[in-house]
Protein backbone atom coordinates (compact mmCIF):
# COMPACT_ATOMS: atom_id res chain seq x y z
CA UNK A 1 0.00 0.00 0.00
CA UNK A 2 1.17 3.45 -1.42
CA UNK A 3 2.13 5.91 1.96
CA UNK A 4 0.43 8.50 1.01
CA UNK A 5 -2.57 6.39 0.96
CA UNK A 6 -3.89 7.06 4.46
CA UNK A 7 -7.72 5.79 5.77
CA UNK A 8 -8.74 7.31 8.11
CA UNK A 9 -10.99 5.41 10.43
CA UNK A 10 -14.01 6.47 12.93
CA UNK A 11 -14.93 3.66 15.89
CA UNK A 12 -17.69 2.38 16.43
CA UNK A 13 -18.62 2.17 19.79
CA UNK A 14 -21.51 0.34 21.22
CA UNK A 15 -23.03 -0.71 18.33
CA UNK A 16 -23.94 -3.94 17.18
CA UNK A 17 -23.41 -5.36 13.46
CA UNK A 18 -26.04 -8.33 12.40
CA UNK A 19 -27.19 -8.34 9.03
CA UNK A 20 -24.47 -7.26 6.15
CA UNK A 21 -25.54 -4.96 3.56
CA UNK A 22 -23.95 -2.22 1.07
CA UNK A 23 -25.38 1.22 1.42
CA UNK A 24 -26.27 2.77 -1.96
CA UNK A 25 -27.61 -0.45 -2.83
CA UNK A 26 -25.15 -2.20 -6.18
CA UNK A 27 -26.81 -2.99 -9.33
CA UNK A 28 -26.15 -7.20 -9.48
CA UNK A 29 -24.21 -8.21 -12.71
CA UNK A 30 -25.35 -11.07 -15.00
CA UNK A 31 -24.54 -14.43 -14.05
CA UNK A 32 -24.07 -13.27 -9.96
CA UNK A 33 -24.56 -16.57 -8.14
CA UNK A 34 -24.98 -15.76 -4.69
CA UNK A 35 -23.95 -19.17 -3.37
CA UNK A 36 -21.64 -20.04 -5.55
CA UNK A 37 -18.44 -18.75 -3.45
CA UNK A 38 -16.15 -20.51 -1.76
CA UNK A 39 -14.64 -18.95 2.35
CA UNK A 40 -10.63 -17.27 1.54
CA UNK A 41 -8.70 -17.01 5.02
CA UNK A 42 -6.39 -14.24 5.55
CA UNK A 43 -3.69 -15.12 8.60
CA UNK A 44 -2.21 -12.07 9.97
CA UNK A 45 1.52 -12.96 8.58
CA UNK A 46 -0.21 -11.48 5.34
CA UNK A 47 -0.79 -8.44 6.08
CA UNK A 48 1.61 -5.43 4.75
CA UNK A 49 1.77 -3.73 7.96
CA UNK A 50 0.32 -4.01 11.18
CA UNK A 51 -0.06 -1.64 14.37
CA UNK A 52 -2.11 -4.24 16.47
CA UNK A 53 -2.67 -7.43 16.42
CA UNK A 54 -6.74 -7.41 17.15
CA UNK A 55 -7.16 -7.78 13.14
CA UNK A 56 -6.12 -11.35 13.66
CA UNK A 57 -7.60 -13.67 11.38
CA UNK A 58 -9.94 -12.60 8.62
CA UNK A 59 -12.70 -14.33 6.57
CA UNK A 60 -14.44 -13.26 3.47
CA UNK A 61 -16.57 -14.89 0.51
CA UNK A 62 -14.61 -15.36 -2.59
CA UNK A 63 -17.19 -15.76 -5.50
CA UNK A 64 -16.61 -17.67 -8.53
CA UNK A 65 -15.78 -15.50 -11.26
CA UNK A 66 -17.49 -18.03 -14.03
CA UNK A 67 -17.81 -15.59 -17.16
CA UNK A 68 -14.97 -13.00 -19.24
CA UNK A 69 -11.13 -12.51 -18.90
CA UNK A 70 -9.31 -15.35 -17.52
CA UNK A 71 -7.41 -12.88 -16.06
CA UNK A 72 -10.17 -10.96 -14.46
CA UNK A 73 -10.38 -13.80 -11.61
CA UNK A 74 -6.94 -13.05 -10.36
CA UNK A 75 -7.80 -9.87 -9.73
CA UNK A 76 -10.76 -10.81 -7.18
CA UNK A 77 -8.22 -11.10 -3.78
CA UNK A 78 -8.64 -8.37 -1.63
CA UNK A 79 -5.01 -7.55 -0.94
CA UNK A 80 -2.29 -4.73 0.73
CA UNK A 81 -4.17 -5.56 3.73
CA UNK A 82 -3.20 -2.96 6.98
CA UNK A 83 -4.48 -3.64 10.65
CA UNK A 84 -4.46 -0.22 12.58
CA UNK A 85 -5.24 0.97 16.08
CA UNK A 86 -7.66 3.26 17.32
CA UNK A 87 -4.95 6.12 17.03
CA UNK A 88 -5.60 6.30 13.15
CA UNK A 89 -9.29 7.25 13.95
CA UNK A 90 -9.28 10.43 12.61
CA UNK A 91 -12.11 12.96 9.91
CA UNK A 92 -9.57 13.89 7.34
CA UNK A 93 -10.80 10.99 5.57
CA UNK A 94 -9.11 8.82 2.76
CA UNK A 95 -6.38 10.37 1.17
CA UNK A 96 -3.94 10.62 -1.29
CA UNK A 97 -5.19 14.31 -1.58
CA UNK A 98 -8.56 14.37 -3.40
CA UNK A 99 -10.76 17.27 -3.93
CA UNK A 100 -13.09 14.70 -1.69
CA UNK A 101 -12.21 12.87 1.39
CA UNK A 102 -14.17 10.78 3.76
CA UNK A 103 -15.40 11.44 7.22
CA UNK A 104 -17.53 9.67 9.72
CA UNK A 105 -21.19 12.00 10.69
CA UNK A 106 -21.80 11.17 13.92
CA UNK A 107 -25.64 12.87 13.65
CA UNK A 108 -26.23 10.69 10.37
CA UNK A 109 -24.10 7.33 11.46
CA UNK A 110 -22.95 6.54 8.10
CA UNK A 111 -20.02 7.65 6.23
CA UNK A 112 -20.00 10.74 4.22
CA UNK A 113 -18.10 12.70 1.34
CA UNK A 114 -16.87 15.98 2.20
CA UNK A 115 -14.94 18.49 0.36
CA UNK A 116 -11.52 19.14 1.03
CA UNK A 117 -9.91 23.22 0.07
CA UNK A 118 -7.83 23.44 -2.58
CA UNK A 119 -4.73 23.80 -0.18
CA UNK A 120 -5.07 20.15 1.34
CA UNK A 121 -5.30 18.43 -2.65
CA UNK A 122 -2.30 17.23 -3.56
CA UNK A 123 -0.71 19.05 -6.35
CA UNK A 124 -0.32 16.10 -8.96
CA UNK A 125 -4.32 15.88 -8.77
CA UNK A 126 -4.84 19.07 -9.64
CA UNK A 127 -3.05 18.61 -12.99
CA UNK A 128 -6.11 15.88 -14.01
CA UNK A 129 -9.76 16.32 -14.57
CA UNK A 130 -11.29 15.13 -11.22
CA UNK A 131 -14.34 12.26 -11.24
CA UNK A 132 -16.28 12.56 -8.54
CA UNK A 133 -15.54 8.92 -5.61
CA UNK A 134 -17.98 6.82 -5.27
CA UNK A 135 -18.92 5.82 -1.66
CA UNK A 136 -20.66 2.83 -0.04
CA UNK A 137 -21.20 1.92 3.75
CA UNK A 138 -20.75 -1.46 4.45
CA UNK A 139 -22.16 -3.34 7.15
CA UNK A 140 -20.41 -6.70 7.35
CA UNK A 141 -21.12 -9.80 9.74
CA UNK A 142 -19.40 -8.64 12.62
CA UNK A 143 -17.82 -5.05 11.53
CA UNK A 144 -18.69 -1.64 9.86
CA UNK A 145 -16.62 0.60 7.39
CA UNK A 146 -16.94 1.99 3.87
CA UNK A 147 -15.44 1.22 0.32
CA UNK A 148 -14.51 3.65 -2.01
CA UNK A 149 -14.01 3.70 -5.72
CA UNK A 150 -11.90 5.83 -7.32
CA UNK A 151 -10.98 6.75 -10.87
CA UNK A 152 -8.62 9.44 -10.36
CA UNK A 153 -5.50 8.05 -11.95
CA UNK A 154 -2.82 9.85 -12.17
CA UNK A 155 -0.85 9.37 -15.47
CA UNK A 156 2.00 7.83 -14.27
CA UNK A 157 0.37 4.79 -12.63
CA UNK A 158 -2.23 4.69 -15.86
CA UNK A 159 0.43 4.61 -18.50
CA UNK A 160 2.84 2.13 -16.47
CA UNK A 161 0.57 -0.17 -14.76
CA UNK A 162 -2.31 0.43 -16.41
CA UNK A 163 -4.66 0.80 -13.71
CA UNK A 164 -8.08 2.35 -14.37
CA UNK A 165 -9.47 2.31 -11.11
CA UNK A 166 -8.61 1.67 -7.41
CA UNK A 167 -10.82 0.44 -4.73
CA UNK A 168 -10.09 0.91 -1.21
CA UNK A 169 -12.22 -0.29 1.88
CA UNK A 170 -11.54 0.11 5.54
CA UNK A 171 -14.15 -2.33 8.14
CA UNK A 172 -13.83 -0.69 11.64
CA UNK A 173 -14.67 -3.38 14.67
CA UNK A 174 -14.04 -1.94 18.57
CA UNK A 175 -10.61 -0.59 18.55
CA UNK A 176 -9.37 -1.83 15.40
CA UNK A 177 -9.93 -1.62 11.95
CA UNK A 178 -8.71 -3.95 8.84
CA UNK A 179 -8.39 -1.74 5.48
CA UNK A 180 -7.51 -2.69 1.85
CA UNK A 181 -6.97 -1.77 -1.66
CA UNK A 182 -6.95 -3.58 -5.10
CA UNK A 183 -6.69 -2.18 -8.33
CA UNK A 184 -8.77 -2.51 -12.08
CA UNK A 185 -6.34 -2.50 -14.72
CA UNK A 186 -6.67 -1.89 -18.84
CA UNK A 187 -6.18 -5.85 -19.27
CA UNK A 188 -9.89 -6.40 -17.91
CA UNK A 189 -11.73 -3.19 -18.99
CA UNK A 190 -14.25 -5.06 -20.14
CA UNK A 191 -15.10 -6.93 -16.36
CA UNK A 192 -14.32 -3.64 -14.63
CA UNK A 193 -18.49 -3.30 -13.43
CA UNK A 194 -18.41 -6.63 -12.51
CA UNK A 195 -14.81 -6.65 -10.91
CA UNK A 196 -16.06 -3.62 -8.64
CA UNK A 197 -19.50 -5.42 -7.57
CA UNK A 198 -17.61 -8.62 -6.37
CA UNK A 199 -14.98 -6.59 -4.65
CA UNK A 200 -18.16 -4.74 -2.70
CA UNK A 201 -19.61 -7.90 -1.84
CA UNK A 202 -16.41 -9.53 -0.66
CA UNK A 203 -15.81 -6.79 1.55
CA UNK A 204 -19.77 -6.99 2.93
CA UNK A 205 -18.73 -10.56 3.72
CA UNK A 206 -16.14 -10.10 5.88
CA UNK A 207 -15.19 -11.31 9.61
CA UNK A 208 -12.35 -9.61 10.93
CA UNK A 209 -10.80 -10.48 14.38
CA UNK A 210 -11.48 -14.12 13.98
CA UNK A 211 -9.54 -16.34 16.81
């Protein structure tokens, strides 16, 4: 995961998590089997970096990628995987310097988009035409957190690693919180809708702090 990638996290305190669900509701893709996934366990020695150790295990559905690019399926892990502490709970949001960031409204209890001035985007950005991030809340089995889509590329990482769009989630459970990133790239451009919904509903299934 990039450093200047930072999440920024709120805790939930008190509150309980039972039934998973994505918040706008995702359009389903053709030939989404809901049952047709099979559990992928993440063991802590995976993880890029870690501040505590409360992440612990992690469990998540992986569904079966059946139609389009071979190469599409490999891209379905949910990967550069960070477990942080409660001292990364901050409202400046999810960075690498957007002209939108994330916060946590404590009035509405859901995540939220807010603008950030024009002094706090970073200065590459400002050289591209901005697309507005797309936000969802996610309520998982036994955590809560948002995913973000993003298709502000900047030319460097378009042109040499051909990404077209990068997908970030963070799942907040007492303390801790597990966050994540994966990439779309040029070579499945045609799956990139369907890439995005499994990635969304991957991250709705997840169990974090598993012992």
């Amino acid at each position: 995961m990039r450093k200047c990638i930072i999440f920024t996290l709120f805790v939930f305190l008190g509150v309980s998590v039972s039934e998973a669900k994505i918040s706008p509701e995702i359009k389903i893709p053709y030939g989404f089997e809901p049952k047709n996934f099979f559990i992928e366990k993440i063991e802590p020695y995976s993880y890029n970096s870690v501040e505590t150790s409360e992440c612990a295990s992690v469990e998540y559905k992986k569904y079966s990628f059946s139609m389009g690019n071979e190469k599409a399926k490999g891209q379905l892990l949910l990967d550069n995987l960070v477990c942080l502490t409660d001292r990364n709970v901050y409202e400046s949001g999810i960075i690498p310097g957007l002209e939108e960031r994330i916060s946590y409204s404590r009035g509405k209890n859901i995540w939220v988009k807010l603008k950030n001035k024009r002094s706090e985007i970073s200065s590459p950005y400002l050289k591209i035409p901005y697309k507005p991030i797309k936000l969802y809340n996610i309520v998982s089995p036994n955590a809560r957190g948002f995913a973000v889509v993003s298709e502000n590329i900047l030319p460097e990482y378009r042109e040499y690693k051909g990404i077209i769009k990068e997908l970030y989630f963070c799942l907040v459970r007492e303390d801790y919180a597990l966050c994540g990133k994966n990439n779309i790239t040029t070579d499945v451009k045609d799956e990139e809708d369907r890439l995005t919904f499994y990635f969304l509903k991957s991250v709705e299934s997840m169990s974090i702090g598993l012992r």
